[in-house]
PDB file of N, CA and C in Angstrom:
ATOM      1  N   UNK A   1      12.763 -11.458  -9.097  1.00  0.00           N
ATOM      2  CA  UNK A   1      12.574 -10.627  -7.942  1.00  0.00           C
ATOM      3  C   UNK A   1      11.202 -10.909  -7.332  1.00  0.00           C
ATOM      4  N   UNK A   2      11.032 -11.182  -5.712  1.00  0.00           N
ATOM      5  CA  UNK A   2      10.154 -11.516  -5.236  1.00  0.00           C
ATOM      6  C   UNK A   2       9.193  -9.956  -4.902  1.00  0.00           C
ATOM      7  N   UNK A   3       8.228  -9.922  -5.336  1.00  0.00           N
ATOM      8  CA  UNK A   3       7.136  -8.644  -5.234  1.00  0.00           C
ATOM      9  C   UNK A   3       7.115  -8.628  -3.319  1.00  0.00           C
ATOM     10  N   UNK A   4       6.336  -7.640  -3.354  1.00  0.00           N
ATOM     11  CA  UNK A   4       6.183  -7.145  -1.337  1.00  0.00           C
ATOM     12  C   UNK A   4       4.875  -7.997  -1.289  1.00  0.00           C
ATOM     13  N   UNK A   5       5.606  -8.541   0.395  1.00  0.00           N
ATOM     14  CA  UNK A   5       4.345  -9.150   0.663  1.00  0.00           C
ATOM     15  C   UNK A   5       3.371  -8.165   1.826  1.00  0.00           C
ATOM     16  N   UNK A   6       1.857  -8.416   2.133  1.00  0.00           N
ATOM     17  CA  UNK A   6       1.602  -8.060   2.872  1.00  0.00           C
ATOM     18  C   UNK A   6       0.662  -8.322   4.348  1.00  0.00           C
ATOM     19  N   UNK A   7       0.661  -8.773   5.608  1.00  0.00           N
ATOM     20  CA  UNK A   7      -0.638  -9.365   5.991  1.00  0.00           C
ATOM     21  C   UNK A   7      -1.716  -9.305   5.485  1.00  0.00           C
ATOM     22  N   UNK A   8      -2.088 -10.112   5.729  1.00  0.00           N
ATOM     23  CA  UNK A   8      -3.836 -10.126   5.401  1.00  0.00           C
ATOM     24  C   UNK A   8      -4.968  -9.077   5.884  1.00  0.00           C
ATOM     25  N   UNK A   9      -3.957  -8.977   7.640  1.00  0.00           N
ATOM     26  CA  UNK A   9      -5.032  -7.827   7.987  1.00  0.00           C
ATOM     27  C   UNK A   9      -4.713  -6.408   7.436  1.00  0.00           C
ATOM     28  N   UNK A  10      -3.252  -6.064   6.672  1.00  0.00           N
ATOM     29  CA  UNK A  10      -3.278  -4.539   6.118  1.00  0.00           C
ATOM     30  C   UNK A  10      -4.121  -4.930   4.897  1.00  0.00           C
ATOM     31  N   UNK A  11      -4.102  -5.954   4.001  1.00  0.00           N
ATOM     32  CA  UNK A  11      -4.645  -5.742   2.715  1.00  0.00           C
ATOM     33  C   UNK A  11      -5.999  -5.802   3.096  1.00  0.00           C
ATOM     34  N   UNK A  12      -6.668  -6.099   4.555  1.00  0.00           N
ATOM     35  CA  UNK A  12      -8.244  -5.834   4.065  1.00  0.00           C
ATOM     36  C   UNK A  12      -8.426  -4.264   4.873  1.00  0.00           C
ATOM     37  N   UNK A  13      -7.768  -4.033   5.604  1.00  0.00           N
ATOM     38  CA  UNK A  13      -7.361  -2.063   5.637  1.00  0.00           C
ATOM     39  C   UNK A  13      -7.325  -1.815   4.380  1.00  0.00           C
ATOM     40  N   UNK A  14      -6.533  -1.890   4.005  1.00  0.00           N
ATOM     41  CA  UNK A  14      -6.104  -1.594   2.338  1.00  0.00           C
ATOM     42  C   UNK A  14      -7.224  -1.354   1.391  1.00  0.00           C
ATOM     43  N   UNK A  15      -7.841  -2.500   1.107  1.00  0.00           N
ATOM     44  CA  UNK A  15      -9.584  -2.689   0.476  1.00  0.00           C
ATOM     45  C   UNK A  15     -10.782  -1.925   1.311  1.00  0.00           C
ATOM     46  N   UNK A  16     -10.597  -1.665   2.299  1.00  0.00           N
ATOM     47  CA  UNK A  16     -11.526  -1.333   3.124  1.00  0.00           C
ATOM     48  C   UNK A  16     -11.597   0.469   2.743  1.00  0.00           C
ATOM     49  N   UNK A  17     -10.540   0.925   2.845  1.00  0.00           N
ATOM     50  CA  UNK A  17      -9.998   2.213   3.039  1.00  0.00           C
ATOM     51  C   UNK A  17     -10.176   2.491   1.434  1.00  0.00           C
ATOM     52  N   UNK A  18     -10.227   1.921  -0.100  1.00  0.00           N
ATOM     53  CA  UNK A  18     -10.225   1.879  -1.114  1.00  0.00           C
ATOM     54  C   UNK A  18     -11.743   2.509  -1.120  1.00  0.00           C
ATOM     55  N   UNK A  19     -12.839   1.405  -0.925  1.00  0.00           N
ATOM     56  CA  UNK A  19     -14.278   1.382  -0.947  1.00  0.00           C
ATOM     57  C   UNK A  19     -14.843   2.505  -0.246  1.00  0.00           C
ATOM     58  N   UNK A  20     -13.993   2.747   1.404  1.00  0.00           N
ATOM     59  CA  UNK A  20     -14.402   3.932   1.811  1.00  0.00           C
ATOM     60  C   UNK A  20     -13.899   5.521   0.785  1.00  0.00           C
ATOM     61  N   UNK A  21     -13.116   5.187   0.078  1.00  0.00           N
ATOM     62  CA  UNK A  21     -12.590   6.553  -0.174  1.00  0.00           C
ATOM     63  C   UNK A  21     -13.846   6.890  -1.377  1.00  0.00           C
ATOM     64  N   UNK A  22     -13.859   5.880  -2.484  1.00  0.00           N
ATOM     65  CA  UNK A  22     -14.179   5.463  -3.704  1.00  0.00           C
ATOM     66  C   UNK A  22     -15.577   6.247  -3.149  1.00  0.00           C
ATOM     67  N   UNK A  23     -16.342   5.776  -1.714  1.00  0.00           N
ATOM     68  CA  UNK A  23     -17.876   6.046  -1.582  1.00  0.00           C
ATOM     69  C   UNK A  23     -17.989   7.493  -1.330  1.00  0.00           C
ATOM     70  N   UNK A  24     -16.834   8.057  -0.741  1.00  0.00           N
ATOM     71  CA  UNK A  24     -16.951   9.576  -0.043  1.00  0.00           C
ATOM     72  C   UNK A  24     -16.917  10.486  -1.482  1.00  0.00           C
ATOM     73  N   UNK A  25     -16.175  10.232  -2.666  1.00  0.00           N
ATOM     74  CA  UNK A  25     -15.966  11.185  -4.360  1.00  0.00           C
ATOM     75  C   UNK A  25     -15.559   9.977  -4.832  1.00  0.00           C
ATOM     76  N   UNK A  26     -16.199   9.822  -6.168  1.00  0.00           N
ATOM     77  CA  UNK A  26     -15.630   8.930  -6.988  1.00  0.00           C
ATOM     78  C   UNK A  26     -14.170   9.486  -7.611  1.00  0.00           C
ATOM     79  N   UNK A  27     -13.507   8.229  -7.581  1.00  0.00           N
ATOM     80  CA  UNK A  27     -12.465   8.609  -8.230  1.00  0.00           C
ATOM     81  C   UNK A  27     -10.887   8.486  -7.048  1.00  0.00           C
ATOM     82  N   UNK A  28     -11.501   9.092  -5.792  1.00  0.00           N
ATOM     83  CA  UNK A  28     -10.945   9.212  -4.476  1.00  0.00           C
ATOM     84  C   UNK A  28     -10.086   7.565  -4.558  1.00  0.00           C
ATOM     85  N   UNK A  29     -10.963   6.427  -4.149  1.00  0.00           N
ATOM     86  CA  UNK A  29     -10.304   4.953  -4.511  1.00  0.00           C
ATOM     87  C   UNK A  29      -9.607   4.605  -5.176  1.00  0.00           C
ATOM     88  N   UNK A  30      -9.884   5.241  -6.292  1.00  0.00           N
ATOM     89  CA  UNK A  30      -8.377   5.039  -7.375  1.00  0.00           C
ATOM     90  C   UNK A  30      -7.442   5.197  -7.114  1.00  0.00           C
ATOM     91  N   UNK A  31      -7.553   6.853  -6.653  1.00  0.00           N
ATOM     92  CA  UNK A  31      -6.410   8.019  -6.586  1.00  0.00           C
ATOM     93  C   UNK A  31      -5.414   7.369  -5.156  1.00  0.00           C
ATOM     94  N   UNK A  32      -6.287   6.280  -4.278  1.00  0.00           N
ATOM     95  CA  UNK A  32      -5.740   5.711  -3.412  1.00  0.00           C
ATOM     96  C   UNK A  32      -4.531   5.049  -3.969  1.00  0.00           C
ATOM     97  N   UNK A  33      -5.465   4.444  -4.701  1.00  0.00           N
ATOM     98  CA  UNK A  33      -4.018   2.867  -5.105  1.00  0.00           C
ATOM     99  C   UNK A  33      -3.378   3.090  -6.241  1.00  0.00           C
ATOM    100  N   UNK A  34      -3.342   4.158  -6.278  1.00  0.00           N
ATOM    101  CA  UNK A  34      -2.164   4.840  -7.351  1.00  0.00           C
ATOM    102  C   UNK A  34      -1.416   5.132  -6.668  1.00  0.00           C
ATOM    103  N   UNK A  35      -1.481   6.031  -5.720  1.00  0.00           N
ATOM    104  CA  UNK A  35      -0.692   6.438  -4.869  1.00  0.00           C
ATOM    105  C   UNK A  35       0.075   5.098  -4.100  1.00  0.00           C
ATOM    106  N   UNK A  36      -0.910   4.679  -3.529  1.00  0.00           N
ATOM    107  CA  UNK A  36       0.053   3.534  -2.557  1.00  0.00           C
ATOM    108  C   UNK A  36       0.651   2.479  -3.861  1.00  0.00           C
ATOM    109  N   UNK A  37       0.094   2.010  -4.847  1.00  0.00           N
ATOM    110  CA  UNK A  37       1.216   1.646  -6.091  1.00  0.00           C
ATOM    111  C   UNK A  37       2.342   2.427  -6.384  1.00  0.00           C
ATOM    112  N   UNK A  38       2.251   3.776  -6.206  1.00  0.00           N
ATOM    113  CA  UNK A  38       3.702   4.483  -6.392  1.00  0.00           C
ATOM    114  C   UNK A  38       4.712   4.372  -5.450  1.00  0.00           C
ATOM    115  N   UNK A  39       4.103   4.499  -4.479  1.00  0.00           N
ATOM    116  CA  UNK A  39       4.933   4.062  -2.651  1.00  0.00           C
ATOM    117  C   UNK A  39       5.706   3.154  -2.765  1.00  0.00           C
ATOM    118  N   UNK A  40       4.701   2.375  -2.898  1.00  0.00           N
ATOM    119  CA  UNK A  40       5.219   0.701  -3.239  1.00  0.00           C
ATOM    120  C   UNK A  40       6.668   0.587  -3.972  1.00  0.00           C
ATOM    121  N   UNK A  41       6.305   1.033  -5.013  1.00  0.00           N
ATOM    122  CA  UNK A  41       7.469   0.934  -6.251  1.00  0.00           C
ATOM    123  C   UNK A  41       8.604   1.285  -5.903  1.00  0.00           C
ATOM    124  N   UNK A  42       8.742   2.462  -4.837  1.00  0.00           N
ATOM    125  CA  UNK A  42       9.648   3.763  -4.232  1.00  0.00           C
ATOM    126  C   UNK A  42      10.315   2.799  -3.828  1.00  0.00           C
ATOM    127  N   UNK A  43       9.775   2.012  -2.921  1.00  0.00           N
ATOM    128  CA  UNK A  43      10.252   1.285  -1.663  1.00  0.00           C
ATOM    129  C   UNK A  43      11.506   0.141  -2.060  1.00  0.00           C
ATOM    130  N   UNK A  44      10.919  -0.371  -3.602  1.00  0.00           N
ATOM    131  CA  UNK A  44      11.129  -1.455  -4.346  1.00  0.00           C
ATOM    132  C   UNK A  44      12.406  -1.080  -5.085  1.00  0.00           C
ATOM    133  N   UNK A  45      12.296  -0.077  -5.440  1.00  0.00           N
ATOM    134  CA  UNK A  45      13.215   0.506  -6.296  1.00  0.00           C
ATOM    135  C   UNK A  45      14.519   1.049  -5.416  1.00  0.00           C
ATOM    136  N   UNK A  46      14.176   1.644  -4.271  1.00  0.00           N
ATOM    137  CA  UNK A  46      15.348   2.364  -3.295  1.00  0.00           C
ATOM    138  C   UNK A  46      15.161   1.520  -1.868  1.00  0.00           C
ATOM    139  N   UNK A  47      15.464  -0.085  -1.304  1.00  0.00           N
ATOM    140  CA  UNK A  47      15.048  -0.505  -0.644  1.00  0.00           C
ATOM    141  C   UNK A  47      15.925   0.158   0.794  1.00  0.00           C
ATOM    142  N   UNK A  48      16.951   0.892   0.462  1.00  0.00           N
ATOM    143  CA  UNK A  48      17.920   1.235   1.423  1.00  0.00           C
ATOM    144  C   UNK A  48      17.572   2.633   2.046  1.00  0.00           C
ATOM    145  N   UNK A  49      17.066   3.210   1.282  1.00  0.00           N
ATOM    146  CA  UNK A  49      16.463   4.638   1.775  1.00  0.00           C
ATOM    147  C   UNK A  49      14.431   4.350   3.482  1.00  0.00           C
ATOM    148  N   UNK A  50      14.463   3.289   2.939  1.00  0.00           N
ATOM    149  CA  UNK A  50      13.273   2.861   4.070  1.00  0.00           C
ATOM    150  C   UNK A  50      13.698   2.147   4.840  1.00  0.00           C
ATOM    151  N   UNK A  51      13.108   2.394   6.319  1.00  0.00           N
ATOM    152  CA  UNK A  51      13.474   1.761   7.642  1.00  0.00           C
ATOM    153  C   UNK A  51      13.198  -0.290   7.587  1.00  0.00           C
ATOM    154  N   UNK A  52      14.134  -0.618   8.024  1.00  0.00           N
ATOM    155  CA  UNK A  52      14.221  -2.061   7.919  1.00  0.00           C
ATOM    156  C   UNK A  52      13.999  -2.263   8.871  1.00  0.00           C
ATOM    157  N   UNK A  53      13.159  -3.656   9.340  1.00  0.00           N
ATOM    158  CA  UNK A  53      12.212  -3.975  10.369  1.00  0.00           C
ATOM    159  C   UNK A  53      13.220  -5.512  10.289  1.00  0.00           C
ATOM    160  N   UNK A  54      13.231  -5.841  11.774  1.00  0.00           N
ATOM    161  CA  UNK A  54      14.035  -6.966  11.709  1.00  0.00           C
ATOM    162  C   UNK A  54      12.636  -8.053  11.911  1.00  0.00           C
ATOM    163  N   UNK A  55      12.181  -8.050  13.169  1.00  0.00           N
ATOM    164  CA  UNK A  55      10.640  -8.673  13.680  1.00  0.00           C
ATOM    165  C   UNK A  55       9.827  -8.300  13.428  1.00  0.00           C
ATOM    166  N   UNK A  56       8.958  -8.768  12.816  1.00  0.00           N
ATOM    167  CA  UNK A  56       7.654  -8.050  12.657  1.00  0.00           C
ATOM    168  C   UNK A  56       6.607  -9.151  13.485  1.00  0.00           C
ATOM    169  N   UNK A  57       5.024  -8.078  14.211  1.00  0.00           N
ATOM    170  CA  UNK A  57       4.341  -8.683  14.754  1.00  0.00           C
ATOM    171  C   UNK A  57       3.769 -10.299  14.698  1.00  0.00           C
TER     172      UNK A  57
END
């Protein structure tokens, strides 16, 4: 099974938004990419329940 891919420009949102959270309470950054790791999984696991994009930008 092929893992999700993602642009380049969400994963440096992604990292960006990590470092910002991480700087505002520690711990916050984590609690990020746990969360969006759980999303992820959701998505992976029930691919029919999320909106399917035919084109993307």
């Amino acid at each position: 099974m092929i893992g999700p891919r993602f642009f380049a420009e969400a994963l440096a949102e992604y990292e960006d938004a990590v470092v910002y959270y991480e700087k505002r309470e520690e711990g916050l950054g984590a609690r990020l990419i746990q969360e969006f790791d759980e999303a992820v999984a959701l998505a992976l696991e029930y691919p029919k329940r999320s909106p399917r994009f035919v084109r993307c930008p």
